[in-house]
PDB file of N, CA and C in Angstrom:
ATOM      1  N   UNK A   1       3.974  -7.412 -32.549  1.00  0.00           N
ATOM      2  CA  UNK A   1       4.403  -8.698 -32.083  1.00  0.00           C
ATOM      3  C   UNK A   1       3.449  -9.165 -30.979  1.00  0.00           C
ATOM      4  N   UNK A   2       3.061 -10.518 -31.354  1.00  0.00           N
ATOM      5  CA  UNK A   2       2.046 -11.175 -29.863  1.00  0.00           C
ATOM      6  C   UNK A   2       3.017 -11.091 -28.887  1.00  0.00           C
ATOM      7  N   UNK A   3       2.400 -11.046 -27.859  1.00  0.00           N
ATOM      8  CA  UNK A   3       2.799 -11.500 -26.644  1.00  0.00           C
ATOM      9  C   UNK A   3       2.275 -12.796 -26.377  1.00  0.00           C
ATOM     10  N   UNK A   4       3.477 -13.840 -26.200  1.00  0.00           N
ATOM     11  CA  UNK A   4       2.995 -15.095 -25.618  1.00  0.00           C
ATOM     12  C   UNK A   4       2.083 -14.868 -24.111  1.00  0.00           C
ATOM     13  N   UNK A   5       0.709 -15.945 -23.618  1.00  0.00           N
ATOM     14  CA  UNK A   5       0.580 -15.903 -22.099  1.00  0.00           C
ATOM     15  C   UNK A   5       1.623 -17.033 -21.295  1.00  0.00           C
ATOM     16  N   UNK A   6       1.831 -16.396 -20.121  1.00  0.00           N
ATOM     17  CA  UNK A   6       2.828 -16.596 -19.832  1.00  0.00           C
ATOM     18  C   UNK A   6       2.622 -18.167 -19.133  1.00  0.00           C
ATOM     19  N   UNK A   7       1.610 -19.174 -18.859  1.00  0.00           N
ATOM     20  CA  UNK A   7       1.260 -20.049 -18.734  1.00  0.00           C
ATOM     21  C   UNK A   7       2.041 -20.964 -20.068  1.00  0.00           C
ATOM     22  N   UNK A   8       2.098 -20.939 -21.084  1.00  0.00           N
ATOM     23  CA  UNK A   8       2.843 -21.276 -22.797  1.00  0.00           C
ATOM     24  C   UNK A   8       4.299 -21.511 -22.590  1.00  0.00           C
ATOM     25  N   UNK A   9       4.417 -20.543 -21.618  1.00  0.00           N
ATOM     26  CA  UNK A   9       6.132 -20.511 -21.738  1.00  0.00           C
ATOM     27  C   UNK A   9       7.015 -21.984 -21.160  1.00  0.00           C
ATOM     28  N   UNK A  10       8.108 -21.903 -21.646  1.00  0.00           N
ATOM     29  CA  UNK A  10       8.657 -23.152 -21.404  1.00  0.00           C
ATOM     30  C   UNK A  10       9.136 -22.339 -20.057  1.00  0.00           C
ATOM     31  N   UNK A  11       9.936 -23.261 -19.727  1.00  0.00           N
ATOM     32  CA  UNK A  11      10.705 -23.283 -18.045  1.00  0.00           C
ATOM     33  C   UNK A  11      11.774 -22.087 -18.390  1.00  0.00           C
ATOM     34  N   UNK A  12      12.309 -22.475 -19.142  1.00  0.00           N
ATOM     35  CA  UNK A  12      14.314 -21.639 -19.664  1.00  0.00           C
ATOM     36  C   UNK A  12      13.008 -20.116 -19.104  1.00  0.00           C
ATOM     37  N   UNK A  13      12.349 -20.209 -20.671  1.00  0.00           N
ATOM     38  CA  UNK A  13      11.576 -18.811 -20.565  1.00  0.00           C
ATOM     39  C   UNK A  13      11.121 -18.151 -19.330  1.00  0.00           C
ATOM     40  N   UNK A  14      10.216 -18.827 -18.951  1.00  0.00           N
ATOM     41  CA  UNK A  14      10.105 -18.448 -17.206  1.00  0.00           C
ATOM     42  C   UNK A  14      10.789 -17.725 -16.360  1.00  0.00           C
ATOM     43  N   UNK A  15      11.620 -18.643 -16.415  1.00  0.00           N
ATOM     44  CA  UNK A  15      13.089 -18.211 -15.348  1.00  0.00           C
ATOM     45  C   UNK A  15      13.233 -16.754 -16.259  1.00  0.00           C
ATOM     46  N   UNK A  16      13.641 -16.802 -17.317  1.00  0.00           N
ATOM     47  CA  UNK A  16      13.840 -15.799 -18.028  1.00  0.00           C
ATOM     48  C   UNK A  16      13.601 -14.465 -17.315  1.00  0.00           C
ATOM     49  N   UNK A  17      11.708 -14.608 -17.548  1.00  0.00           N
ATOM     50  CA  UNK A  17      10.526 -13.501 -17.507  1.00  0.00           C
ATOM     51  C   UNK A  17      10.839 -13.325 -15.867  1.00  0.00           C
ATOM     52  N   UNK A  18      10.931 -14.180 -15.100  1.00  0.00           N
ATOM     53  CA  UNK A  18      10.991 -13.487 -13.564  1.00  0.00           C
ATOM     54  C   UNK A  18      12.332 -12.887 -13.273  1.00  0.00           C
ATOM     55  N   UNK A  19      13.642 -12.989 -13.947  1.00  0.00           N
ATOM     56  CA  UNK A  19      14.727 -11.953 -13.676  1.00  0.00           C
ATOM     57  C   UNK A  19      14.242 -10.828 -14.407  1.00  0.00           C
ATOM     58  N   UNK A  20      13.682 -10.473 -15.617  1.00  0.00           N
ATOM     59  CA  UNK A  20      12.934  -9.405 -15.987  1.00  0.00           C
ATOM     60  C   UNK A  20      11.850  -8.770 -15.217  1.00  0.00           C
ATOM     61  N   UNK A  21      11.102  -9.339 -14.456  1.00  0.00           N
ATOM     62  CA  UNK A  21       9.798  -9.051 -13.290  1.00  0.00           C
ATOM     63  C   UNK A  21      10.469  -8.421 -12.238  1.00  0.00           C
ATOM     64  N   UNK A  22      11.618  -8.984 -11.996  1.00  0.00           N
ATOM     65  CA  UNK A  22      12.703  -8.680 -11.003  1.00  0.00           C
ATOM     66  C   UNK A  22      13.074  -7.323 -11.228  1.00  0.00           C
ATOM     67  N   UNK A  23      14.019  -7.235 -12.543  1.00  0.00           N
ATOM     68  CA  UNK A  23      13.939  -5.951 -12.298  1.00  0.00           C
ATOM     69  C   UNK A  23      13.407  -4.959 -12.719  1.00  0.00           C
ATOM     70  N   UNK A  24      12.160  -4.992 -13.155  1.00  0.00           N
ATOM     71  CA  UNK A  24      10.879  -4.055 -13.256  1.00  0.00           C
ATOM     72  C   UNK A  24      10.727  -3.734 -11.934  1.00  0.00           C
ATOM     73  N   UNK A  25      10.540  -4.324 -10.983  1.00  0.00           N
ATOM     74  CA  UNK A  25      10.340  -3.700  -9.709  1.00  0.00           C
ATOM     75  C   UNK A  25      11.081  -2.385  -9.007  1.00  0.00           C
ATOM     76  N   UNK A  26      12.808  -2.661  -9.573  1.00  0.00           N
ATOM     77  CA  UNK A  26      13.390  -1.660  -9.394  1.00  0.00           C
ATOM     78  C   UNK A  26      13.191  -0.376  -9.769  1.00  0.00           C
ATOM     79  N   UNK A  27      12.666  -0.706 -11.083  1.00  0.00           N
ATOM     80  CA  UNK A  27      12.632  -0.009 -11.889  1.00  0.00           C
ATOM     81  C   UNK A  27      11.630   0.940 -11.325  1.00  0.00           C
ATOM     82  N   UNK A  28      10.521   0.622 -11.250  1.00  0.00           N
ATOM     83  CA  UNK A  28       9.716   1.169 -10.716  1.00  0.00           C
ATOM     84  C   UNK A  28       9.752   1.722  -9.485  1.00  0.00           C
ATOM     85  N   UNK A  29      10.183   1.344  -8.572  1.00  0.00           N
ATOM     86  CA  UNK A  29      10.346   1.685  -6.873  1.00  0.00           C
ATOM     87  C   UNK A  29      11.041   3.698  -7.280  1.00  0.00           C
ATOM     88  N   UNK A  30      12.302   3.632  -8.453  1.00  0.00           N
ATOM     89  CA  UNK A  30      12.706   4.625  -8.675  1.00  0.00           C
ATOM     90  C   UNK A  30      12.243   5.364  -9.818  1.00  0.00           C
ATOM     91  N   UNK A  31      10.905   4.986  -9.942  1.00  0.00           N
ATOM     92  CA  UNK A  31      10.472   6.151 -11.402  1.00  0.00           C
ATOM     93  C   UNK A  31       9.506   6.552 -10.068  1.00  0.00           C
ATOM     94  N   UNK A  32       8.663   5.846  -9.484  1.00  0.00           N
ATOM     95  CA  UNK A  32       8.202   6.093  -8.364  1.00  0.00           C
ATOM     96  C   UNK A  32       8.093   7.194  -7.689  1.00  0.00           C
ATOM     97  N   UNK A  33       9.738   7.144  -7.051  1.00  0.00           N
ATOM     98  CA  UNK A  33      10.401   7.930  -6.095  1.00  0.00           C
ATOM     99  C   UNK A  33      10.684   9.338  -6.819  1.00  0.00           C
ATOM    100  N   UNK A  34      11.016   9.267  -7.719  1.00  0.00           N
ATOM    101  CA  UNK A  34      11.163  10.300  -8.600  1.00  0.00           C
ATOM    102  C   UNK A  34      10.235  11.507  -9.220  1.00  0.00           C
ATOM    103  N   UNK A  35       8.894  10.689  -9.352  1.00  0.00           N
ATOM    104  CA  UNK A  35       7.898  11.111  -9.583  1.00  0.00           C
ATOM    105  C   UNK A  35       7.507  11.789  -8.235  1.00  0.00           C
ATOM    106  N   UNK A  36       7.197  11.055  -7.246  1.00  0.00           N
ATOM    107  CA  UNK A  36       7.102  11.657  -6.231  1.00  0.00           C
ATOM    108  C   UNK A  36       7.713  12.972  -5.902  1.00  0.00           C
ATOM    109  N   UNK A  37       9.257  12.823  -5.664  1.00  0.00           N
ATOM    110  CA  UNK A  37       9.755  14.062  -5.584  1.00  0.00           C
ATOM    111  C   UNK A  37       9.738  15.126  -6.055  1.00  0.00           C
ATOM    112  N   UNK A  38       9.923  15.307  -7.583  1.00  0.00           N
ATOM    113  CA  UNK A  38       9.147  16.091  -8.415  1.00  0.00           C
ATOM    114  C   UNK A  38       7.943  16.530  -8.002  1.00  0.00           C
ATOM    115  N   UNK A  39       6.667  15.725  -7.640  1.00  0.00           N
ATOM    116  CA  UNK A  39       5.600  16.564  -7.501  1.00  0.00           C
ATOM    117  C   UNK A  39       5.784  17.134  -6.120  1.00  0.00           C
ATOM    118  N   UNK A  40       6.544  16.677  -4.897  1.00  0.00           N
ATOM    119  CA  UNK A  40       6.614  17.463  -3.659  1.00  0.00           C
ATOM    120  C   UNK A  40       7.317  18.580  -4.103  1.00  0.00           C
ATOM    121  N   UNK A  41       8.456  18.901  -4.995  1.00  0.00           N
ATOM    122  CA  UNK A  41       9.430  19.711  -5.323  1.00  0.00           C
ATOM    123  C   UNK A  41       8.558  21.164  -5.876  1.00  0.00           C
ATOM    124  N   UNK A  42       7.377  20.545  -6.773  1.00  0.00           N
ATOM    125  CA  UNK A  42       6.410  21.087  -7.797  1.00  0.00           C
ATOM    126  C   UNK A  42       5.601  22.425  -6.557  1.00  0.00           C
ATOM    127  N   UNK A  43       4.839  21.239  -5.896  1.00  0.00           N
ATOM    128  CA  UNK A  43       4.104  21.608  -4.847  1.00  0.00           C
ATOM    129  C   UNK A  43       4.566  22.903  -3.840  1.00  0.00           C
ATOM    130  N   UNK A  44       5.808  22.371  -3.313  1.00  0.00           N
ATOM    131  CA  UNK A  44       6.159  23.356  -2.396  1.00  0.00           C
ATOM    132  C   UNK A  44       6.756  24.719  -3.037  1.00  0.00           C
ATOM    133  N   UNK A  45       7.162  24.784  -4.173  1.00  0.00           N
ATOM    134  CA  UNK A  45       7.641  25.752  -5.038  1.00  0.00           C
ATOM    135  C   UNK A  45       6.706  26.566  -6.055  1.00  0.00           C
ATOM    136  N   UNK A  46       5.203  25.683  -6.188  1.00  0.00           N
ATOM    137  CA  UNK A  46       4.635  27.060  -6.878  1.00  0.00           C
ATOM    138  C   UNK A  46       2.911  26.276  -6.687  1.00  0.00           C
ATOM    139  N   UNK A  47       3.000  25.276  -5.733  1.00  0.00           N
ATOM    140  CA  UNK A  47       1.626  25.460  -4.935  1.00  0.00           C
ATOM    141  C   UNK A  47       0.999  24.345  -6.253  1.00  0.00           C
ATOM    142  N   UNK A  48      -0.016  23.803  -5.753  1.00  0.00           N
ATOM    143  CA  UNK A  48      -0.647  22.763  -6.173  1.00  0.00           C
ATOM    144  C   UNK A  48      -1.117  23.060  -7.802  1.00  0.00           C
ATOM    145  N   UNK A  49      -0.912  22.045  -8.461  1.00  0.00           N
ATOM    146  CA  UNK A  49      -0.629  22.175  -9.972  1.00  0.00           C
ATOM    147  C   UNK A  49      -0.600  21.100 -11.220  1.00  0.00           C
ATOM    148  N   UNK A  50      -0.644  20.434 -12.227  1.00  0.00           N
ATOM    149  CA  UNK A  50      -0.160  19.791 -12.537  1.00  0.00           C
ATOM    150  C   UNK A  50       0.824  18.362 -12.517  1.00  0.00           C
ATOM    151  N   UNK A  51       1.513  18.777 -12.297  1.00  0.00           N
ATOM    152  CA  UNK A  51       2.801  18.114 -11.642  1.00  0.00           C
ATOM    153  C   UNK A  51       2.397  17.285 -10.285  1.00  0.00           C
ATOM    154  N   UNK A  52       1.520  18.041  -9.356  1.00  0.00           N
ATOM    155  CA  UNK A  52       1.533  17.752  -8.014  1.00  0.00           C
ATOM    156  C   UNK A  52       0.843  16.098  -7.986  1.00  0.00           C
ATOM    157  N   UNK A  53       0.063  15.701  -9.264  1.00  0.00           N
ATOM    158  CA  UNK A  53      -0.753  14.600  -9.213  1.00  0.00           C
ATOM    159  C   UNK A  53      -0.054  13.468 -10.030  1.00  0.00           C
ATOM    160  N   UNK A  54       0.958  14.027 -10.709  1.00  0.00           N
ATOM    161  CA  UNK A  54       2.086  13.235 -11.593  1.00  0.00           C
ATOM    162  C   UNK A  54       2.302  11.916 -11.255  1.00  0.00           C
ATOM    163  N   UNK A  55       2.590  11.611  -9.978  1.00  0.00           N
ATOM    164  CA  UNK A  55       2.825   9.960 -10.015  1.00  0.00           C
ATOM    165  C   UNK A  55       1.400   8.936  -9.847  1.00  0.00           C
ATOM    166  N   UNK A  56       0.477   9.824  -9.736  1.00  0.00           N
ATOM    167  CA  UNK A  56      -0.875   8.880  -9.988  1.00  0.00           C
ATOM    168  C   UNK A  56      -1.093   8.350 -11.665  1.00  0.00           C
ATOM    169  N   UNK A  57      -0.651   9.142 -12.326  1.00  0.00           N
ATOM    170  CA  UNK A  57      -0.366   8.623 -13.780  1.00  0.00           C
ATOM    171  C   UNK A  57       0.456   7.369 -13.970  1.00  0.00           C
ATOM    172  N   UNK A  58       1.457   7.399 -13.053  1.00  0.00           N
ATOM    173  CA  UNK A  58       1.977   5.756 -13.350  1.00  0.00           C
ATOM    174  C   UNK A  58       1.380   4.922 -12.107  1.00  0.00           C
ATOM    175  N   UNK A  59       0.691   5.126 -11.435  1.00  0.00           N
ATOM    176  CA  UNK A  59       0.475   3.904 -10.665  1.00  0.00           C
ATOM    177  C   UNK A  59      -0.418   2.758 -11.328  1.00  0.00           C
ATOM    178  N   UNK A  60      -1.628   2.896 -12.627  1.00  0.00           N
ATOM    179  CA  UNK A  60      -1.706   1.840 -13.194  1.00  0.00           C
ATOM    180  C   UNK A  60      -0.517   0.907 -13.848  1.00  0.00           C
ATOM    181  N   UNK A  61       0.610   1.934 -14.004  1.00  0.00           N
ATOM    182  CA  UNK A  61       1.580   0.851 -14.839  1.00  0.00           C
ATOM    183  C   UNK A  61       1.843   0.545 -13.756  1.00  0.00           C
ATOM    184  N   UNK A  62       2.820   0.346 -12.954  1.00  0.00           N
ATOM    185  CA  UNK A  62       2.989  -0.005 -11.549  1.00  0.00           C
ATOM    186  C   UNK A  62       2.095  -1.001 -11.161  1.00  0.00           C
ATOM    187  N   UNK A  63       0.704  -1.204 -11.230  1.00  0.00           N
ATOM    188  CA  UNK A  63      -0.128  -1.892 -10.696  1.00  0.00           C
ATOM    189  C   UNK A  63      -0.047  -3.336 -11.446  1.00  0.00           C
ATOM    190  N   UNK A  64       0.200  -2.710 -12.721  1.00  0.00           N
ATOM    191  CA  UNK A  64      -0.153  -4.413 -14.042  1.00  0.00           C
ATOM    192  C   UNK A  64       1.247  -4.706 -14.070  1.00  0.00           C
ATOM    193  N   UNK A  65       2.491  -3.862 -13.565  1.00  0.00           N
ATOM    194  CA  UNK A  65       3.912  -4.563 -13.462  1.00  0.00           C
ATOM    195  C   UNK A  65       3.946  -5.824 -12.223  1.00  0.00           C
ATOM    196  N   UNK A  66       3.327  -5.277 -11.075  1.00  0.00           N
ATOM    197  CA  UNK A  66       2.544  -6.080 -10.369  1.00  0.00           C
ATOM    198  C   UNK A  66       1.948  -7.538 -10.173  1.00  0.00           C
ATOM    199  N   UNK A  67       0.786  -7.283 -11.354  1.00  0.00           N
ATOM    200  CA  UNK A  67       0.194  -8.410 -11.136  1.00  0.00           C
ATOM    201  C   UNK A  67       1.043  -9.643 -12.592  1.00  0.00           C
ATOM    202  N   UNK A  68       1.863  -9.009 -13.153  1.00  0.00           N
ATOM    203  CA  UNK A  68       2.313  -9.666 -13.969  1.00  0.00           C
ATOM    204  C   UNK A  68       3.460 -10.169 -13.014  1.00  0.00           C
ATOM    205  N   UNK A  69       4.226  -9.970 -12.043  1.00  0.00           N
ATOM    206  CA  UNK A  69       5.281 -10.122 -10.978  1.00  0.00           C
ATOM    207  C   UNK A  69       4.321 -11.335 -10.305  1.00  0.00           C
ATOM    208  N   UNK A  70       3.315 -11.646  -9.425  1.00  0.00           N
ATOM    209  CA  UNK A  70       2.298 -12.000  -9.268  1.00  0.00           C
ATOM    210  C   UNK A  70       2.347 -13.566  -9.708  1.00  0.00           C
ATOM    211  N   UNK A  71       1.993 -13.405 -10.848  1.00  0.00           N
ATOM    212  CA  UNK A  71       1.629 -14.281 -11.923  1.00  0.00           C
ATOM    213  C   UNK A  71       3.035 -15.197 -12.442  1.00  0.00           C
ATOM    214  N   UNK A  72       3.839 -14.503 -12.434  1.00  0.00           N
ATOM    215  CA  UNK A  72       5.131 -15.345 -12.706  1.00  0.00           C
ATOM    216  C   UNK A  72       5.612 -15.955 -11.725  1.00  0.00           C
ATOM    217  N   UNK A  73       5.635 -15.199 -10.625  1.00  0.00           N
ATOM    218  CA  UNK A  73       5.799 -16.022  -9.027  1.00  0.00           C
ATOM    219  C   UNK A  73       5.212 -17.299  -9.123  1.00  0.00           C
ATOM    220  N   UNK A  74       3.866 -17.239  -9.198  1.00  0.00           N
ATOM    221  CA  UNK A  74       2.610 -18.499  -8.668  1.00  0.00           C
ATOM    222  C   UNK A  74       2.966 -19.667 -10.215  1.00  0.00           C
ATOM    223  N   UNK A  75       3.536 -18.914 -11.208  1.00  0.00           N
ATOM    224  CA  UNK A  75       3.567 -20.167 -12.411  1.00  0.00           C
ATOM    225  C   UNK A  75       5.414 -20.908 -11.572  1.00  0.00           C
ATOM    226  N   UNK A  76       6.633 -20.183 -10.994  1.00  0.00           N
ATOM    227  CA  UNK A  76       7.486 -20.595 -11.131  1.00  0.00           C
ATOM    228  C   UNK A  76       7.479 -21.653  -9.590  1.00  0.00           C
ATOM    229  N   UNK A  77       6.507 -20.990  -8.690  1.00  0.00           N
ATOM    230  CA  UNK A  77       5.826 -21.925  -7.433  1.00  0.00           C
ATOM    231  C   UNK A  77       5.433 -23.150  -7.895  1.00  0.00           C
ATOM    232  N   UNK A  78       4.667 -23.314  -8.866  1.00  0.00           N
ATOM    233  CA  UNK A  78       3.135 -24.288  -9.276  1.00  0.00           C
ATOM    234  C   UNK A  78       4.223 -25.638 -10.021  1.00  0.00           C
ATOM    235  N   UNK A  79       5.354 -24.816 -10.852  1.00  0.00           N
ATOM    236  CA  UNK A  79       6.436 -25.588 -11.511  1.00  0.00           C
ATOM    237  C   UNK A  79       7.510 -26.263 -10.820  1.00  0.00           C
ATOM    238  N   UNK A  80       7.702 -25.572  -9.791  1.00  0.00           N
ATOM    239  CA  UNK A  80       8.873 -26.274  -8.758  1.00  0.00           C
ATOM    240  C   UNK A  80      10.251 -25.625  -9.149  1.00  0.00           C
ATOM    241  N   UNK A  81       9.930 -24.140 -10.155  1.00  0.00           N
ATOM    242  CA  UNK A  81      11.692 -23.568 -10.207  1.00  0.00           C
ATOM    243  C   UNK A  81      11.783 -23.131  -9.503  1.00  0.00           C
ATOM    244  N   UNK A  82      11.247 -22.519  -8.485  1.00  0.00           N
ATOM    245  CA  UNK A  82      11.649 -21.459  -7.341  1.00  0.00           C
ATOM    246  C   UNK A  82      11.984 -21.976  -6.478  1.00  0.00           C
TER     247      UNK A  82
END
């Protein structure tokens, strides 16, 4: 399935995509945190390893959840829904 760019989208949609942007953030703050803990948990229990570098693997997703958060902001600014 395409992904529409998000510039295309009507308004309804918009609004839509930023309560979804919304809570991707959460989402993330606690895969995050999680990850994190795990690798401190990893670390202090059998010493640097695998695991210990684990949440650097999601920080690109994290990063493009981001700039897509970003991007929906500045289209719902530019539109006058926000």
């Amino acid at each position: 399935m395409e992904q529409k760019e998000l510039a295309a989208f009507t308004n309804e949609e918009l609004l839509q995509e930023a309560k979804k942007v919304k809570s991707t953030n959460i989402y993330d703050a606690v895969i995050i945190g999680s990850l994190i803990g795990i690798a401190l948990y990893s670390t202090i229990r059998n010493g640097f390893g695998l695991l210990t570098f684990l949440p650097l693997v999601y920080l690109p997703i994290a990063a493009r959840n981001r700039a897509k958060k970003q991007e929906v902001e500045s289209l719902l600014k530019e539109r006058d829904l926000k």
